[in-house]
Every structure is written in structure tokens, then in C-alpha cells.
C-alpha atoms as a PDB file:
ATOM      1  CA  UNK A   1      29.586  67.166  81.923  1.00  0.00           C
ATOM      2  CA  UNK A   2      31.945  70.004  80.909  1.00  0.00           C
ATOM      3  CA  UNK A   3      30.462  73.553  82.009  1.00  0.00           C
ATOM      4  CA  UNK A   4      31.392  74.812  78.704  1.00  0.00           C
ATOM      5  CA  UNK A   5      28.028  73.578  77.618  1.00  0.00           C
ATOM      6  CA  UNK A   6      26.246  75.505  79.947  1.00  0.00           C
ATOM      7  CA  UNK A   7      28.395  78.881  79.331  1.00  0.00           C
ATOM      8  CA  UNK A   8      28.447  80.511  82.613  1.00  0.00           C
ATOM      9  CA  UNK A   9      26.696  78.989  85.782  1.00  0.00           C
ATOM     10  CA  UNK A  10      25.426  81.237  88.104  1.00  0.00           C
ATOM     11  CA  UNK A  11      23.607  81.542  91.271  1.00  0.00           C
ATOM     12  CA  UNK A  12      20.634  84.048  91.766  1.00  0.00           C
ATOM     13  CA  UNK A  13      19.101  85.289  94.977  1.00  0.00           C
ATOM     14  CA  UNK A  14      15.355  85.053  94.704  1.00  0.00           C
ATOM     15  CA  UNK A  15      12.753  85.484  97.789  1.00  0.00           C
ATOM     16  CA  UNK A  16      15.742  84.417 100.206  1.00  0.00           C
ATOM     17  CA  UNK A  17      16.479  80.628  97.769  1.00  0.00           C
ATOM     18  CA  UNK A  18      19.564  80.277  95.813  1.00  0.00           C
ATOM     19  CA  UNK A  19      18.503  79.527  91.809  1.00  0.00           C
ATOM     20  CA  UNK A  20      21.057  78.437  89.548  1.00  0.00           C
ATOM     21  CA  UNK A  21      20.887  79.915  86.129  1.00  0.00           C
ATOM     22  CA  UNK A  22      23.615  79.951  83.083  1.00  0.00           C
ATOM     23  CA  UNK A  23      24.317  82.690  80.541  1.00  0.00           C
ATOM     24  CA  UNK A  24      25.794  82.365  77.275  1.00  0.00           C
ATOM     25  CA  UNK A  25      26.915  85.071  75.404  1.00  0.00           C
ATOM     26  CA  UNK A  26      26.175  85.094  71.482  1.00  0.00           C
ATOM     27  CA  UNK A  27      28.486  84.479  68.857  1.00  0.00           C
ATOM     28  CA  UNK A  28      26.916  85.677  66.623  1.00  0.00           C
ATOM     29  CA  UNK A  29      27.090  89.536  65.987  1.00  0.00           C
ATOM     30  CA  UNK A  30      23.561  90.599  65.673  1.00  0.00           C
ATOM     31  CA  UNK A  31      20.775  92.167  68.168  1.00  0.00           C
ATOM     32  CA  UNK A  32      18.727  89.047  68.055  1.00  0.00           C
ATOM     33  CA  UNK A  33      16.473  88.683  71.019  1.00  0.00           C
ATOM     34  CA  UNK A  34      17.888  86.524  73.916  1.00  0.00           C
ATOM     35  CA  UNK A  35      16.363  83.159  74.469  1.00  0.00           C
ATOM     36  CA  UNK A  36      15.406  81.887  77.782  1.00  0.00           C
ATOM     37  CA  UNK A  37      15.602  77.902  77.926  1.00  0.00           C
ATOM     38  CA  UNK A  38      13.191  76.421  80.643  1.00  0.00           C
ATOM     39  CA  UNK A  39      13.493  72.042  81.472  1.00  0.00           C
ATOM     40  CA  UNK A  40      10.803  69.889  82.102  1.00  0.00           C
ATOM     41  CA  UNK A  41       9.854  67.816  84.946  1.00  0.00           C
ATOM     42  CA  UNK A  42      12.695  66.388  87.063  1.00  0.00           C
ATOM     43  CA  UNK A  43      15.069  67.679  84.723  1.00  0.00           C
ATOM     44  CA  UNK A  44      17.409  70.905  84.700  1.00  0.00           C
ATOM     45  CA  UNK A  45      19.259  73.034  82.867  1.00  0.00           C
ATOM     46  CA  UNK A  46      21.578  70.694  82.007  1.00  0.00           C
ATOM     47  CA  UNK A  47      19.083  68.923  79.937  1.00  0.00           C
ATOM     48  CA  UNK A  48      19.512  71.719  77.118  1.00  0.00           C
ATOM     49  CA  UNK A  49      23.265  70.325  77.046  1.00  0.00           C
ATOM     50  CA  UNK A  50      23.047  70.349  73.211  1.00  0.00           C
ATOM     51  CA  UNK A  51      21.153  73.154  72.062  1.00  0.00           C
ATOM     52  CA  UNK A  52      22.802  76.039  74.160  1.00  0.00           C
ATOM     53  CA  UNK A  53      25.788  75.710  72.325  1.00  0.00           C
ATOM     54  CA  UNK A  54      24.012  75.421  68.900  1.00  0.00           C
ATOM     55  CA  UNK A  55      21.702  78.309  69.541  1.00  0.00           C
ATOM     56  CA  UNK A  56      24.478  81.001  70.919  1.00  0.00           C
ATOM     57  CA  UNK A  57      25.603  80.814  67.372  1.00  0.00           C
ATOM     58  CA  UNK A  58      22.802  83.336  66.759  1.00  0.00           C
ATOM     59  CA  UNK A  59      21.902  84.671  70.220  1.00  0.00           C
ATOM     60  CA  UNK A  60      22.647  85.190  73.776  1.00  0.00           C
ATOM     61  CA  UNK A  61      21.259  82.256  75.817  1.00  0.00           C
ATOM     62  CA  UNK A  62      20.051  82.015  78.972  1.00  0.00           C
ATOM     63  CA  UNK A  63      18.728  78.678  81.113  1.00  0.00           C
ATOM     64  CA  UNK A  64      16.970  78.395  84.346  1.00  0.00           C
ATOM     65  CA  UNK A  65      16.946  75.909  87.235  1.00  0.00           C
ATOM     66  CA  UNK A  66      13.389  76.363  88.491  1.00  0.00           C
ATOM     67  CA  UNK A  67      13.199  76.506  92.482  1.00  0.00           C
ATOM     68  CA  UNK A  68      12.822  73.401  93.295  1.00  0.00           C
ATOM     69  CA  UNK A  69      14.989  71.653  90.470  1.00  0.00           C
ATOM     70  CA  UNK A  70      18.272  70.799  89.278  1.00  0.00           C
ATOM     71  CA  UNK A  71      20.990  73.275  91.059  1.00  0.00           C
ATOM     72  CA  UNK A  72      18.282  75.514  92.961  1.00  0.00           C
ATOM     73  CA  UNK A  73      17.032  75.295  96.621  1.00  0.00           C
ATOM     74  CA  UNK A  74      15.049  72.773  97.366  1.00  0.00           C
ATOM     75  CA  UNK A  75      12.849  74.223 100.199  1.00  0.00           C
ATOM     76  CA  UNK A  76       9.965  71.627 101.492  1.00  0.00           C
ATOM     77  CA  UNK A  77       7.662  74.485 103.434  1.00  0.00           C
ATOM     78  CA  UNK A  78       6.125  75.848 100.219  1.00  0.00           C
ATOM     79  CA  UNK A  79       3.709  74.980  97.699  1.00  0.00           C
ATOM     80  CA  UNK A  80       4.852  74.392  94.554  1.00  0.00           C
ATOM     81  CA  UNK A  81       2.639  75.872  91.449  1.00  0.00           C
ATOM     82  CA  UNK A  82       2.790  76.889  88.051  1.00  0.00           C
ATOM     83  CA  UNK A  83       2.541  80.519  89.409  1.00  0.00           C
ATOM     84  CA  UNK A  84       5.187  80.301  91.533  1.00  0.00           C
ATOM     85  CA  UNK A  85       7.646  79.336  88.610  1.00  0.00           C
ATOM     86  CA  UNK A  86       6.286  82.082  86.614  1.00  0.00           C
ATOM     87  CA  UNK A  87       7.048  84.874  89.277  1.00  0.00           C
ATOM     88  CA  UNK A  88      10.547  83.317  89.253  1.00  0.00           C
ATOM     89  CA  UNK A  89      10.607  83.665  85.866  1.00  0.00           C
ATOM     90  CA  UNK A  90       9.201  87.253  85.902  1.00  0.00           C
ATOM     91  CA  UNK A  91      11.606  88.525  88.404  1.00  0.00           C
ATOM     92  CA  UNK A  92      14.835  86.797  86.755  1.00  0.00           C
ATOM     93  CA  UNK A  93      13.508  88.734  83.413  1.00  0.00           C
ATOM     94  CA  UNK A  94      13.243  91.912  85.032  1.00  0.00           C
ATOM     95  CA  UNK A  95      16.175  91.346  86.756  1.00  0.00           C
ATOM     96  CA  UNK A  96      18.827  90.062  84.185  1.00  0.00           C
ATOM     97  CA  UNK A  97      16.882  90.633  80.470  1.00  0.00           C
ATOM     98  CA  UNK A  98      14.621  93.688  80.251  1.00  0.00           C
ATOM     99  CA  UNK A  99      13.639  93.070  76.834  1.00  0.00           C
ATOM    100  CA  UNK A 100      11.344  90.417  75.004  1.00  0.00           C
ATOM    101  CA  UNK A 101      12.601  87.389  74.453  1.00  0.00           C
ATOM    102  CA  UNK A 102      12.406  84.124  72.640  1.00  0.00           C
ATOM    103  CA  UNK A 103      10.812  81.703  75.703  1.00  0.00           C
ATOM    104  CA  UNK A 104      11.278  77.948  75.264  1.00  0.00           C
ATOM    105  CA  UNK A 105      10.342  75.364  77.406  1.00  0.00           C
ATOM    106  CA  UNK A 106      10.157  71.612  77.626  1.00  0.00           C
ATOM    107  CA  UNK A 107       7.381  69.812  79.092  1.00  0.00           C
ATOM    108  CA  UNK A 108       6.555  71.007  82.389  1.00  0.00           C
ATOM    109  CA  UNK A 109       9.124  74.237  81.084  1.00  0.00           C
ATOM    110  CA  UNK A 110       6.412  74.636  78.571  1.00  0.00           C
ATOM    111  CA  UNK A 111       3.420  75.383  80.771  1.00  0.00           C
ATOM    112  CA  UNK A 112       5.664  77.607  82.703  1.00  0.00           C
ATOM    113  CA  UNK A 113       6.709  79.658  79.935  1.00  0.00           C
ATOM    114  CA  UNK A 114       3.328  79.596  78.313  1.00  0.00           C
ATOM    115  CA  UNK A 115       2.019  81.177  81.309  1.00  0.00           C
ATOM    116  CA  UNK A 116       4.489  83.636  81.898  1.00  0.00           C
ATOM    117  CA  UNK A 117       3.660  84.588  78.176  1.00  0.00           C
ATOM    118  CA  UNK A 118      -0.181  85.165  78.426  1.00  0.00           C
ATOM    119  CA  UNK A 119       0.602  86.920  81.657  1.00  0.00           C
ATOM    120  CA  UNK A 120       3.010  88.925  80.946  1.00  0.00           C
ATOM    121  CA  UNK A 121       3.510  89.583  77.473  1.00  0.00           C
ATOM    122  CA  UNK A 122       6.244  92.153  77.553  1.00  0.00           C
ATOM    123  CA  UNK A 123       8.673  89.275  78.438  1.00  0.00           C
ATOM    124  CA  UNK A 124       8.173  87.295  74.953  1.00  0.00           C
ATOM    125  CA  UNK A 125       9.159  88.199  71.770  1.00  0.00           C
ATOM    126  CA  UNK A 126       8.109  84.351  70.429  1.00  0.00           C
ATOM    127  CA  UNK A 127       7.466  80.975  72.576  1.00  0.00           C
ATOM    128  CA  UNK A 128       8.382  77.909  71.776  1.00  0.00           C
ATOM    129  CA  UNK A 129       7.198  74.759  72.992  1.00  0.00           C
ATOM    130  CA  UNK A 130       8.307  71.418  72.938  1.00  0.00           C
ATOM    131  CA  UNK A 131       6.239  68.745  74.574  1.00  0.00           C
ATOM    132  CA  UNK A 132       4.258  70.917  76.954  1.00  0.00           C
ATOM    133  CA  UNK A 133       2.673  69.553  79.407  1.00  0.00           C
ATOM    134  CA  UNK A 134      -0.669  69.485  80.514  1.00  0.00           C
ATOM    135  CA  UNK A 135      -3.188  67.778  82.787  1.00  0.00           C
ATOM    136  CA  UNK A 136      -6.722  66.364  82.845  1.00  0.00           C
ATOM    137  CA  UNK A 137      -9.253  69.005  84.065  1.00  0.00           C
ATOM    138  CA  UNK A 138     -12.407  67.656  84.880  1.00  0.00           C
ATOM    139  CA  UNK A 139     -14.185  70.898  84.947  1.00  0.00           C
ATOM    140  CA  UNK A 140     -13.983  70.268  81.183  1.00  0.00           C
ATOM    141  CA  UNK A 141     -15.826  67.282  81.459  1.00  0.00           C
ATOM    142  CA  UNK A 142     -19.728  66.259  82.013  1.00  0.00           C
ATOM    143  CA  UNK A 143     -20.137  65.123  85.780  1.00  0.00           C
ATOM    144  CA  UNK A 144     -19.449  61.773  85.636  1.00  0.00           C
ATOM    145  CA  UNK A 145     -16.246  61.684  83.812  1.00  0.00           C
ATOM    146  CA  UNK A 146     -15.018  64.765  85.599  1.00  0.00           C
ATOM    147  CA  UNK A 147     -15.302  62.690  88.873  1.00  0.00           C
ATOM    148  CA  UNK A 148     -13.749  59.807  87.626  1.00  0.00           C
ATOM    149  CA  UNK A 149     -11.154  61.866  86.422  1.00  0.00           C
ATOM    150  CA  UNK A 150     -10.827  63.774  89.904  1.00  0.00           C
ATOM    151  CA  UNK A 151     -10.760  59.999  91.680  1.00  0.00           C
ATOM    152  CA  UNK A 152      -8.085  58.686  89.897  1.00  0.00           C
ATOM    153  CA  UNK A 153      -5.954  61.170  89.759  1.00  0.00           C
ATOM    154  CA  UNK A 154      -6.062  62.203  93.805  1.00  0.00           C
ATOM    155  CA  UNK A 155      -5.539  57.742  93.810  1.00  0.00           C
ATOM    156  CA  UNK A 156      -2.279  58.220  92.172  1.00  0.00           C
ATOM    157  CA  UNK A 157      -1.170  61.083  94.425  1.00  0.00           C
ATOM    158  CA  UNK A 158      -2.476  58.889  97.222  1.00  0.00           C
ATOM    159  CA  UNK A 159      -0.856  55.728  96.113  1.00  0.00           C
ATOM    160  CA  UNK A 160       2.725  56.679  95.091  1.00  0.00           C
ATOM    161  CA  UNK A 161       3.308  58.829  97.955  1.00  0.00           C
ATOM    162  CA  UNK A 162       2.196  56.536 100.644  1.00  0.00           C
ATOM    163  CA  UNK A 163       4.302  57.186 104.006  1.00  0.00           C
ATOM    164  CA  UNK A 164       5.093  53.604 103.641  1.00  0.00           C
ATOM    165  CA  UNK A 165       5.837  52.918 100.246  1.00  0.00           C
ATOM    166  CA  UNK A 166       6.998  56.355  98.496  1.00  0.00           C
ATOM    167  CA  UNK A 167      10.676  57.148 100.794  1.00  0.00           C
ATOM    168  CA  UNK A 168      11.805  53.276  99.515  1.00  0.00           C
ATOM    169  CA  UNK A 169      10.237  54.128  95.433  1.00  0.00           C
ATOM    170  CA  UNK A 170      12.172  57.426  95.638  1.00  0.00           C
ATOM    171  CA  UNK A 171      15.550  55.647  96.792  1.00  0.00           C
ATOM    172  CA  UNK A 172      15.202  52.840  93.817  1.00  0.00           C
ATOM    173  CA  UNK A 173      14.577  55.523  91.243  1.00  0.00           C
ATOM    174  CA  UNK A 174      17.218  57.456  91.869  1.00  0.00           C
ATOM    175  CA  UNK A 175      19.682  54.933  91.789  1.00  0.00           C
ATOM    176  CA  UNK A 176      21.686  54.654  87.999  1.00  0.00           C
ATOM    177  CA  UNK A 177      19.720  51.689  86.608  1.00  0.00           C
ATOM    178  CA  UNK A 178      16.467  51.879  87.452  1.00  0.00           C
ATOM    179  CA  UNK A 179      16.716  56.018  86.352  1.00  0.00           C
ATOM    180  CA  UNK A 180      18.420  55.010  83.558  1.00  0.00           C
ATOM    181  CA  UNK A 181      15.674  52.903  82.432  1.00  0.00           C
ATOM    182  CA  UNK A 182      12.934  55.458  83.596  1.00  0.00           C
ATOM    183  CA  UNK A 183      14.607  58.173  81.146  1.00  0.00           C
ATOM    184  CA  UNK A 184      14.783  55.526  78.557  1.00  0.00           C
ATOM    185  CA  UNK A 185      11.220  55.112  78.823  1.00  0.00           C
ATOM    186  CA  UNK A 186      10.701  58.399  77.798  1.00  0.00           C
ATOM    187  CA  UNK A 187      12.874  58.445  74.918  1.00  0.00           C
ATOM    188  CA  UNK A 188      12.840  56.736  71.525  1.00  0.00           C
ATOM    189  CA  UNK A 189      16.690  57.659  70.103  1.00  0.00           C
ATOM    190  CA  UNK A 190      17.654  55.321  73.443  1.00  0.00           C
ATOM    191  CA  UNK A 191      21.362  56.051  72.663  1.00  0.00           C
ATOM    192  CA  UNK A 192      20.907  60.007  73.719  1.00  0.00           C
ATOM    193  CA  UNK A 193      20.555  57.909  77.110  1.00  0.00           C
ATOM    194  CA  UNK A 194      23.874  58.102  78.371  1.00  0.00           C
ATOM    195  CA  UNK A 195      26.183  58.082  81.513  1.00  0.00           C
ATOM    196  CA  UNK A 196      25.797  61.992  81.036  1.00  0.00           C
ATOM    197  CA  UNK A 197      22.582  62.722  80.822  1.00  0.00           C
ATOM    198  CA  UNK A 198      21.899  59.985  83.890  1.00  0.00           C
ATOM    199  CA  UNK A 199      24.189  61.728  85.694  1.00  0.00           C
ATOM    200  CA  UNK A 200      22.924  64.985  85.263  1.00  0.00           C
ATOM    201  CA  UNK A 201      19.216  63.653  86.581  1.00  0.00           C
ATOM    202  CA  UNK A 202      21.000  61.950  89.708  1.00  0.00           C
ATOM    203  CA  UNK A 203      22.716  64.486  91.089  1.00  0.00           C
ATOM    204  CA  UNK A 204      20.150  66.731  92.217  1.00  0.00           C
ATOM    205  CA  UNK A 205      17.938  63.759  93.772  1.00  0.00           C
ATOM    206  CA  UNK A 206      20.930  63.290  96.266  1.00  0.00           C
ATOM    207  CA  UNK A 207      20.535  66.869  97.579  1.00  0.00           C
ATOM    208  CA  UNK A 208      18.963  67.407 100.963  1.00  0.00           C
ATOM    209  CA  UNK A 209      14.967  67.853 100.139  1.00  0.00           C
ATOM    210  CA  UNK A 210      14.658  66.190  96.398  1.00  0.00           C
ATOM    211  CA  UNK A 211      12.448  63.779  97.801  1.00  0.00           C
ATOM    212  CA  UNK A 212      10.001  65.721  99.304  1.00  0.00           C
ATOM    213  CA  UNK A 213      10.540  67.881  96.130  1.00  0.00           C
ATOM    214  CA  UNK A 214       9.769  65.762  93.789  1.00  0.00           C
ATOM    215  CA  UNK A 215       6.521  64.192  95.630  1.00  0.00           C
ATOM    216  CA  UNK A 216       5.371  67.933  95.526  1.00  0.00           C
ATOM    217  CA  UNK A 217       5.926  68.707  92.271  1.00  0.00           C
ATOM    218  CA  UNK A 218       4.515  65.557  91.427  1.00  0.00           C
ATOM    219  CA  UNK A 219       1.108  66.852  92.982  1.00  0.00           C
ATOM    220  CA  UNK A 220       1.394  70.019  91.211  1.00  0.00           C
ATOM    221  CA  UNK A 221       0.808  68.913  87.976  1.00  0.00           C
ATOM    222  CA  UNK A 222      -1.615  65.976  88.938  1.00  0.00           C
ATOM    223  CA  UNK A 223      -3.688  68.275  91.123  1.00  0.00           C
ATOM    224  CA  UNK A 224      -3.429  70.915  88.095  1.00  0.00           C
ATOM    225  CA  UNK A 225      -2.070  73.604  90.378  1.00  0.00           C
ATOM    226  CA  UNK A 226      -1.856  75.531  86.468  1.00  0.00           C
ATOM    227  CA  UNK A 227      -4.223  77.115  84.581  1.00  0.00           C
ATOM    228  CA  UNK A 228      -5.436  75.177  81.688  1.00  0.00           C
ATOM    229  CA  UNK A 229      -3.430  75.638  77.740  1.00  0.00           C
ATOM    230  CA  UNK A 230      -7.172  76.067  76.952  1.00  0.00           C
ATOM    231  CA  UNK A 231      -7.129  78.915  78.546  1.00  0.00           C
ATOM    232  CA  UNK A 232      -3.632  80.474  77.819  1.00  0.00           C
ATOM    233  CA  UNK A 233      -2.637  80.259  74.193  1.00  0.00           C
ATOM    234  CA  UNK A 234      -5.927  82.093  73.087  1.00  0.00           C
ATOM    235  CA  UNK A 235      -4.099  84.867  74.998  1.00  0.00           C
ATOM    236  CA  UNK A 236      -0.717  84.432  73.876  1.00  0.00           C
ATOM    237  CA  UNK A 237       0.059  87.529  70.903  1.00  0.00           C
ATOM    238  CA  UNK A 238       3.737  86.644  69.979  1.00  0.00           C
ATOM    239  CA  UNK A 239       4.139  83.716  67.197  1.00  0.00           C
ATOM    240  CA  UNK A 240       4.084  80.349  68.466  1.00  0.00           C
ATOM    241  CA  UNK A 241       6.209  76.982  67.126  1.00  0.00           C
ATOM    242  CA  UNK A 242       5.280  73.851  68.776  1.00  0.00           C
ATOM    243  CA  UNK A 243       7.797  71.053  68.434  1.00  0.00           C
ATOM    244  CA  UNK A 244       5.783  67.503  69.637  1.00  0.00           C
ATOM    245  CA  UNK A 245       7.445  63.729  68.714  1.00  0.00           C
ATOM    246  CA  UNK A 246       5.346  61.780  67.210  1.00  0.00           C
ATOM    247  CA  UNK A 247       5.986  58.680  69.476  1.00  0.00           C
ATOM    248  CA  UNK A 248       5.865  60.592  72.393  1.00  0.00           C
ATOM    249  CA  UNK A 249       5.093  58.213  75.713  1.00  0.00           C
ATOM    250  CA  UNK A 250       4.599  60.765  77.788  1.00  0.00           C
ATOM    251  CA  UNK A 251       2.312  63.830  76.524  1.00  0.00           C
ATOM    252  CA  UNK A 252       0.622  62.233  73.572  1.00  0.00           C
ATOM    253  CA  UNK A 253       0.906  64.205  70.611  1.00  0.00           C
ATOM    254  CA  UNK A 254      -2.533  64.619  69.722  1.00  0.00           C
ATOM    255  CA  UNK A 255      -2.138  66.945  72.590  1.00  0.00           C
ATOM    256  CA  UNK A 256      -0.630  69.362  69.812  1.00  0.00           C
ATOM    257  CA  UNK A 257      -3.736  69.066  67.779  1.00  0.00           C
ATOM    258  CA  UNK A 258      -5.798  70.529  70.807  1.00  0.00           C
ATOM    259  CA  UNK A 259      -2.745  73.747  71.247  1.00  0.00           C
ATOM    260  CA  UNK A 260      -2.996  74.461  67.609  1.00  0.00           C
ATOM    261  CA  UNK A 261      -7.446  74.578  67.696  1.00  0.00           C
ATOM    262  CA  UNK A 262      -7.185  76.337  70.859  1.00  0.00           C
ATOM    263  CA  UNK A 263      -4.656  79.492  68.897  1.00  0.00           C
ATOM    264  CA  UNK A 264      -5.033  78.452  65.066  1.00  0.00           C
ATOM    265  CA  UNK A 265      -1.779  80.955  64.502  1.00  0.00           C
ATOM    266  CA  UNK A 266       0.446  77.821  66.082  1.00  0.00           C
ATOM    267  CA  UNK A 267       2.871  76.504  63.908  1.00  0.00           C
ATOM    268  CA  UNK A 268       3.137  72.735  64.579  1.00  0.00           C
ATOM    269  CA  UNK A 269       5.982  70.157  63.996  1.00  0.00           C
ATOM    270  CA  UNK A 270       5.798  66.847  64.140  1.00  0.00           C
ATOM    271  CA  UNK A 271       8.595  64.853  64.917  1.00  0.00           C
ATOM    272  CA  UNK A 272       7.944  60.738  63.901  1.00  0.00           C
ATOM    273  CA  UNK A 273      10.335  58.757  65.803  1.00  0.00           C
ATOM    274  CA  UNK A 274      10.665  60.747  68.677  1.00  0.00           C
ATOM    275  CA  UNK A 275       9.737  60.710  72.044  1.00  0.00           C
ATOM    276  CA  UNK A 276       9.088  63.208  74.852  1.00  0.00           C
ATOM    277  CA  UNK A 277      12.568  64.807  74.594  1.00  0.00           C
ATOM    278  CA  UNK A 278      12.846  66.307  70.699  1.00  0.00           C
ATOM    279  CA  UNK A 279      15.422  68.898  71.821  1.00  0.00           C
ATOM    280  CA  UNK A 280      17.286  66.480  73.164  1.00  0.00           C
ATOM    281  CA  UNK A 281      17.413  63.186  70.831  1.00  0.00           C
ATOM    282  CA  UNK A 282      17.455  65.208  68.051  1.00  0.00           C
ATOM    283  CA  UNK A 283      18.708  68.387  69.432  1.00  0.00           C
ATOM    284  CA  UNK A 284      20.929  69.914  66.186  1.00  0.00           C
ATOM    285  CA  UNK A 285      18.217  69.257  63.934  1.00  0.00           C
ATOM    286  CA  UNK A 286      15.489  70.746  66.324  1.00  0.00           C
ATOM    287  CA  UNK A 287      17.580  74.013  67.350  1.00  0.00           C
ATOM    288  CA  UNK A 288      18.057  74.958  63.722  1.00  0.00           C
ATOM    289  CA  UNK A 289      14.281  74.741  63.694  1.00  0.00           C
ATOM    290  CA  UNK A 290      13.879  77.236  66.533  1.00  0.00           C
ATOM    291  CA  UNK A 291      16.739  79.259  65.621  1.00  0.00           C
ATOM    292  CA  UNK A 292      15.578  79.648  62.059  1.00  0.00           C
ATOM    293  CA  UNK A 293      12.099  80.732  63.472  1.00  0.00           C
ATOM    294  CA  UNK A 294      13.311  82.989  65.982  1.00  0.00           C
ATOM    295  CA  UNK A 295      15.141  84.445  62.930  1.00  0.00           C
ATOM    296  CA  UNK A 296      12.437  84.800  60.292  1.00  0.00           C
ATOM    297  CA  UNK A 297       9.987  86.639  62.901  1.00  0.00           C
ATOM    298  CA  UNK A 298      12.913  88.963  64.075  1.00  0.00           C
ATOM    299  CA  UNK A 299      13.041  89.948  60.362  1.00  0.00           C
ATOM    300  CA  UNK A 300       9.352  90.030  59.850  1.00  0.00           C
ATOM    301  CA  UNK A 301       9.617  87.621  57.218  1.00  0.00           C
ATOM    302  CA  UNK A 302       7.168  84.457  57.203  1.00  0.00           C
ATOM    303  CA  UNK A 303       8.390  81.094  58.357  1.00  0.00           C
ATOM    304  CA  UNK A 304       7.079  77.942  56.669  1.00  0.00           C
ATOM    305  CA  UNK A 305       7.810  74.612  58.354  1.00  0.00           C
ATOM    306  CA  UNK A 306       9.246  71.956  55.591  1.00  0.00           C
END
């Protein structure tokens, strides 16, 4: 994949780890706010291939490898949380931005950003979220279900990372077919599935430490090392656009329904024929979505979703 889609790649210092970030200058020749792109699970910043382009027509862009991920260290002595992403995220802000910002994030990105937004809200200017993730939390549940709940999931963390079993899954899964089918899975425009996008998933499971990586991040969200969307958006201030397929495999999108009663002021699209990956399998029609919204709130004007 050409670098030209990622504008300039870059490596940041943080807490002693190396995080690899990209900046994009605008195009455009207005003071619009910057945006800060943030992938999901097991992805990068590559995974934005299409939209950074797109959205520097109107805006400086910036996107993040999150410790842990893509081009960043992969250190296998920490823990890996939802808070520790949004410090990362706090201190690259402070660092390189110093002014709000429109926060996006995909999936696992999502929570992240939607975090750092109800904790610190200087940072945002407006949040976007596409797919966000979330995570049963029995504590929401009467007794009985919440144990059932807390059962299966410490099963699955027991079960796919068996000593025995989980170093052979990890090599099959990160070889081209089976991950090509595993991202195909999570897709419904199966076409955006292609030797570059594979590619740009491989690579950093090759690196010294993805495995272990990847097991741990993979008990982050299962163990809900994150505080619950419940909990956040009532405490998010800046305007809100959710962006959910409707065919999503992955994070079912009547988990939209639930973001929009928890902070009514959510604007909500629907995406029918799309999977997990909006920004991606339909990523010029779904940028001029966020970059018309990031537009109309800049200009205090109201947005309406057609």
C-alpha cells in the first residue's frame, strides 16, 4: 500500500514505546478542526486507507496506531485497558493537537475515543463512531444471568488461549487465507477484501510480541477492562454521529439503539448492507457523511441525516 494514503508516517515516543502515527495536512483552506482517526480491533491505521485522503479535502488528519497495534510496540509486560489507550490518546493530543478535535473511531477505536471524550472533553470538538464496541456487563444483569454471563465469557478467554491450543490458532490465522476469510467474515461488500487490506492485517502479526498481543487485547475487551457506553455517552457534551451497518456480524446494530437511549442527542445512521467495517466498504460515501457533519457543527448550523 502506497504511503501516500497515509500522508506522513511517523513515529512517537510515548512512556519509553515507539507509536506510529500519520499526519495529513488539509487541502482544504479553512480552520476546520483536525480529525483524529482511531482503528478497531486487530486493525491499524492503515485500515482508514480510504477516508484519510477523502477527508483532508476539508481538514488536517491525523491517525493513530494504538500501543499494542499495527506499527507500535508491542510490549507483553503490561496490561492492556481501555484507559491505557486513552492516556495515549491524551498525551499525543496534548502533544501534537492542542485544540478540540473531531474524534472518530472504529470498533474497539470507538470505545477508546468515547472515553477519552467523557474524560476529557477539551480534546473533542464532535465524536464519531462507527461500530463501537462494547461488551456484556453482568453487573447490569439480575444474578443469575450476570453469572452466566461472567462464566462464559472467562470460558472463552480460557478456551482460545489454552497453552496448548492458542500458539498453533494464532499461527493459522495469521496466515493469508484463513485471515482473509476471517476479515471476510466481518464484511458484507466482500470485494473491499483485498490483497491490500490482508496485507495490511498480516504484517503486524509477524512482529515479535503480536501473539501475546493479541491474546491480551483479546481479554481486554472480554473481561471489560472499559467502562461501560452506559456510562459514558450520558457524559459526552460535543454532538455525536453514530455510523452502524445494518448487517453487522460483529457488534449487532441494535447496539446503536441502546447509544442513542443512553444520550438521546445521538444522531444515528444506519447502513443496510453493511457489515462491521462502514468506513471501509463504503468509505467515500461514509466520509462525506462525517465530513459534512463535522462541517455543519463547525458552522453552528443543524445537520439532518437523509
Amino acid at each position: 500500500m502506497s504511503a501516500s494514503y497515509f500522508g506522513n508516517l511517523k513515529d512517537w515516543s510515548w512512556r519509553g514505546y515507539s507509536i506510529r502515527y500519520s499526519y495529513t495536512p488539509t487541502l482544504g483552506v479553512t480552520a476546520a478542526a483536525p480529525a483524529l482517526l482511531v482503528h478497531g480491533f486487530g486493525a491499524s491505521l492503515g485500515h482508514w486507507r480510504s477516508n484519510i485522503p477523502l477527508l483532508s479535502h476539508s481538514r488536517s488528519v491525523y491517525a493513530i496506531d494504538l500501543l499494542g497495534c499495527g506499527g507500535s510496540s508491542k510490549p507483553t509486560n503490561i496490561e492492556y485497558t481501555v484507559n491505557l489507550w486513552v492516556e495515549q490518546l491524551y498525551d499525543f493530543w496534548r502533544e501534537h493537537i492542542q485544540q478540540p478535535m473531531i474524534l472518530s473511531g472504529h470498533s474497539l477505536g470507538g470505545l477508546v475515543v468515547l472515553t477519552a471524550a467523557a474524560r476529557h472533553p477539551e480534546m473533542a470538538k464532535g465524536l464519531n463512531l462507527i461500530s463501537c464496541a462494547d461488551g456484556p456487563h453482568p453487573e447490569e444483569y439480575p444474578p443469575p444471568i450476570a453469572c452466566a454471563i461472567q462464566w462464559l465469557t472467562e470460558g472463552i478467554v480460557g478456551l482460545v488461549g489454552c497453552p496448548c491450543t492458542y500458539p498453533c490458532l494464532f499461527d493459522r490465522l495469521r496466515q493469508e487465507k484463513p485471515l482473509r476469510k476471517a476479515i471476510r467474515n466481518t464484511y458484507k461488500i466482500e470485494e473491499r477484501v483485498d490483497d491490500e487490506l490482508v496485507k495490511k492485517i498480516q504484517q503486524p502479526a509477524n512482529e515479535d510480541g503480536a501473539r501475546e498481543v493479541l491474546l491480551e487485547l483479546l481479554r481486554a475487551i472480554l473481561t471489560r477492562r472499559f467502562e461501560s457506553p452506559r456510562l459514558l455517552l450520558p457524559k459526552v457534551r460535543v454532538p455525536i454521529l453514530i455510523v452502524w451497518g445494518k448487517e453487522d456480524p460483529a457488534v449487532p446494530s441494535f447496539f446503536a439503539d441502546k447509544f442513542v437511549r443512553w444520550n438521546p442527542a445521538c444522531q444515528l445512521v444506519k447502513l443496510p448492507g453493511i457489515g462491521h467495517c462502514a468506513h471501509d466498504e463504503l468509505p467515500q460515501w461514509v466520509t462525506a457523511l462525517i465530513s459534512e457533519w463535522a462541517t455543519s457543527l463547525e458552522m453552528g448550523q443543524t445537520f439532518t441525516v437523509v
